[in-house]
C-alpha atoms as a PDB file:
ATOM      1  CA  UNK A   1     -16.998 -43.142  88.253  1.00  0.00           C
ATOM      2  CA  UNK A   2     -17.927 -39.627  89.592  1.00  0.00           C
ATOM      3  CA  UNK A   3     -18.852 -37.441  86.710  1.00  0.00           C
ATOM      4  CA  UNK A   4     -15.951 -34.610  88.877  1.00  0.00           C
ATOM      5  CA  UNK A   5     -13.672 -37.405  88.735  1.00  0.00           C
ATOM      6  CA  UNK A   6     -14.184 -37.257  84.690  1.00  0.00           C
ATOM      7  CA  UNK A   7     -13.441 -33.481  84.342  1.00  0.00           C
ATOM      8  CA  UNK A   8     -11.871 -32.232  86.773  1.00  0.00           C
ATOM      9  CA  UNK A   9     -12.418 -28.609  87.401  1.00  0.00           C
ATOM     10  CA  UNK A  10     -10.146 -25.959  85.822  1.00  0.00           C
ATOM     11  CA  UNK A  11      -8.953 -28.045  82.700  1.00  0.00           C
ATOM     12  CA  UNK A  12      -9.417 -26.394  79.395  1.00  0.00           C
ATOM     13  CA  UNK A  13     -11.352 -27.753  77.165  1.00  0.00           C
ATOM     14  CA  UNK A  14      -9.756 -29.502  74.320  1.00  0.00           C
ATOM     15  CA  UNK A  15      -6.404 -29.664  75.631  1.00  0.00           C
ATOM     16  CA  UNK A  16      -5.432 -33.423  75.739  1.00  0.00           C
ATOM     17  CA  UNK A  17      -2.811 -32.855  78.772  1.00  0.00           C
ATOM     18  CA  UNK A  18      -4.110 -30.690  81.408  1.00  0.00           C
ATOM     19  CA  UNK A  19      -2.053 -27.749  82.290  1.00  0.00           C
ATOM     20  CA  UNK A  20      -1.301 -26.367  85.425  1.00  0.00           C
ATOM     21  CA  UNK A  21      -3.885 -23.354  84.205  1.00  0.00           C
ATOM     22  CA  UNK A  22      -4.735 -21.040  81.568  1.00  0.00           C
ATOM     23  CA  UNK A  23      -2.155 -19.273  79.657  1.00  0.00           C
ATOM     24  CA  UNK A  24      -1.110 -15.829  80.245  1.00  0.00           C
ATOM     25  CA  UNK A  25      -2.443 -13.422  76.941  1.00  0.00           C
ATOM     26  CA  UNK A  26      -5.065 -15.883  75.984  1.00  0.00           C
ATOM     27  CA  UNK A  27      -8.922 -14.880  76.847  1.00  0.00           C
ATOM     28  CA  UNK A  28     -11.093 -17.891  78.222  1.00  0.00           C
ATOM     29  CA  UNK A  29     -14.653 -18.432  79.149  1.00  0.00           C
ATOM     30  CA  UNK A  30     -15.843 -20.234  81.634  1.00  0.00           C
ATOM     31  CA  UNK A  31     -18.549 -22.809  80.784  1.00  0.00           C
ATOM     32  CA  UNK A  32     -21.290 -23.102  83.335  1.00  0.00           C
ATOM     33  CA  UNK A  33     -23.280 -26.656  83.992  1.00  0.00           C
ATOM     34  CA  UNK A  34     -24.188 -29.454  81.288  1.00  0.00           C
ATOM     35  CA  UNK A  35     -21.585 -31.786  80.818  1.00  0.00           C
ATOM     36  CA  UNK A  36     -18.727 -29.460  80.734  1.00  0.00           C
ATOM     37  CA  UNK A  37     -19.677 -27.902  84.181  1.00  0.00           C
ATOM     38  CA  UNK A  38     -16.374 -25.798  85.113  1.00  0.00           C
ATOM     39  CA  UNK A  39     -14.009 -26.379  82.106  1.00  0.00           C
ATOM     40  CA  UNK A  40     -12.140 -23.224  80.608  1.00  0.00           C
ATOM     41  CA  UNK A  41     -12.997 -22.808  76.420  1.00  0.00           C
ATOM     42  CA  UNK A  42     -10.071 -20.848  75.040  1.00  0.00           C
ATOM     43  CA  UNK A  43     -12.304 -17.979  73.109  1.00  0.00           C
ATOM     44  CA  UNK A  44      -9.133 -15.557  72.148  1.00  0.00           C
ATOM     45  CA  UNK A  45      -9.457 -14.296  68.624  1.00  0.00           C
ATOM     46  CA  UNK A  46     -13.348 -14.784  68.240  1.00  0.00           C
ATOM     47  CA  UNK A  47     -14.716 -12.624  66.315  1.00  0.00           C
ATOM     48  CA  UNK A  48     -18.305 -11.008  67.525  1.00  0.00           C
ATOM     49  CA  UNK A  49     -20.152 -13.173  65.319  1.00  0.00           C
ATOM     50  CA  UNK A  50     -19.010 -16.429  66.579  1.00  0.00           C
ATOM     51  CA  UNK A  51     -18.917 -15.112  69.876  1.00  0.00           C
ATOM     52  CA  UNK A  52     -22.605 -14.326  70.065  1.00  0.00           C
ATOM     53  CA  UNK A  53     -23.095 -18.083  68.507  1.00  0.00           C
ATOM     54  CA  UNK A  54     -22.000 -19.619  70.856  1.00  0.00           C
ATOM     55  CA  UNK A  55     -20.501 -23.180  70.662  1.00  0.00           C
ATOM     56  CA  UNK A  56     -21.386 -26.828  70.227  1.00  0.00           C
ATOM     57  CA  UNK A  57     -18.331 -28.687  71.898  1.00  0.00           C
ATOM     58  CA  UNK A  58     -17.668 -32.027  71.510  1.00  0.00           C
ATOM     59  CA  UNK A  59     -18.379 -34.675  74.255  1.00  0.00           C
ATOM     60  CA  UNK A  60     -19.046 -38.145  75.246  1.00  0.00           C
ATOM     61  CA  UNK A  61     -20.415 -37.432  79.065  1.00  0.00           C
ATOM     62  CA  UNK A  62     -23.666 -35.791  77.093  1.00  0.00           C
ATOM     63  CA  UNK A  63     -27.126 -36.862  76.677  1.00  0.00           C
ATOM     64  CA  UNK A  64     -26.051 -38.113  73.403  1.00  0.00           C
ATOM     65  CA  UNK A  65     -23.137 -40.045  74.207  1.00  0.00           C
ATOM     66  CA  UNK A  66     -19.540 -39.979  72.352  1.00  0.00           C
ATOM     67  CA  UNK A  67     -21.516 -38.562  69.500  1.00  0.00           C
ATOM     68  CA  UNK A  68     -22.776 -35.591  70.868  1.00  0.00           C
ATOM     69  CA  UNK A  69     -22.260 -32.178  71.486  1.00  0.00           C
ATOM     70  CA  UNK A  70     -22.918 -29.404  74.522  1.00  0.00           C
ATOM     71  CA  UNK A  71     -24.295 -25.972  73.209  1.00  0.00           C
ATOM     72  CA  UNK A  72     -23.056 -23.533  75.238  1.00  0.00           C
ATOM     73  CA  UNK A  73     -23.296 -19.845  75.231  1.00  0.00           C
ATOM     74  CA  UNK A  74     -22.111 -16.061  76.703  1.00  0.00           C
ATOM     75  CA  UNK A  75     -24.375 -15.130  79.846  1.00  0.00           C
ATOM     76  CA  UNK A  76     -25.308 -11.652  79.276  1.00  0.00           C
ATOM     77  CA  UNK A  77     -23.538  -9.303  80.522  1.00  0.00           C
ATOM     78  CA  UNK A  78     -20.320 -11.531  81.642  1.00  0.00           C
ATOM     79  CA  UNK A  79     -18.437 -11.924  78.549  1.00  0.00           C
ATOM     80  CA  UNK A  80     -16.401 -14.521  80.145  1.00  0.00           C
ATOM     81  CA  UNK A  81     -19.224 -16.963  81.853  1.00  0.00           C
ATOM     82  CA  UNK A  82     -20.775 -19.419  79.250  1.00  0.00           C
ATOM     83  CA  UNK A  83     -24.021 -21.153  80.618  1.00  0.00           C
ATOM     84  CA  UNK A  84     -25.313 -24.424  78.872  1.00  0.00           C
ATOM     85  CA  UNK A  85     -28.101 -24.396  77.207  1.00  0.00           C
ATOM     86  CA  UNK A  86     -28.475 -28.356  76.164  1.00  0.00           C
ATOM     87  CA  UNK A  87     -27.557 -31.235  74.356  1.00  0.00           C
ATOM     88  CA  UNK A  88     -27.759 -31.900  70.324  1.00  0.00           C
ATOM     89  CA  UNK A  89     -26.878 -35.201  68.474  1.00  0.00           C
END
């Protein structure tokens, strides 16, 4: 199976039931390559410090398998663009 047949573009991440796009008030990133190439993570009420973390979001298309995780993290500069940075067990 193609890996865009898997995600398809423009599904948020974690949602079980894609909708038909994000929801109006809510403030999403964008993630950029890795596994999760073009999902939307739903960062509204983030505070700075997990913000600047970043994330490690769950997957099972990753170098690690169902197991592992994608680290992802805000591209300076574009708040809403999160560029992947690897996998981690």
């Amino acid at each position: 199976m193609d890996r865009d047949e898997e995600l398809p573009r423009g599904r948020i991440y974690g949602q079980d039931h894609p909708r038909s796009g994000p929801v109006p008030g809510r403030d999403y990133a964008e993630l950029v390559g890795g596994p999760l190439d073009g999902l939307l993570l739903d960062i509204t009420g983030w505070t700075a410090d997990e913000f600047q973390t970043g994330a490690a979001l769950m997957t099972e298309v990753g170098q690690f398998g169902p197991s592992g995780r994608a680290r992802y993290g805000p591209r300076p500069g574009e708040r809403n663009r999160w560029d992947w940075s690897g996998d981690t067990p």
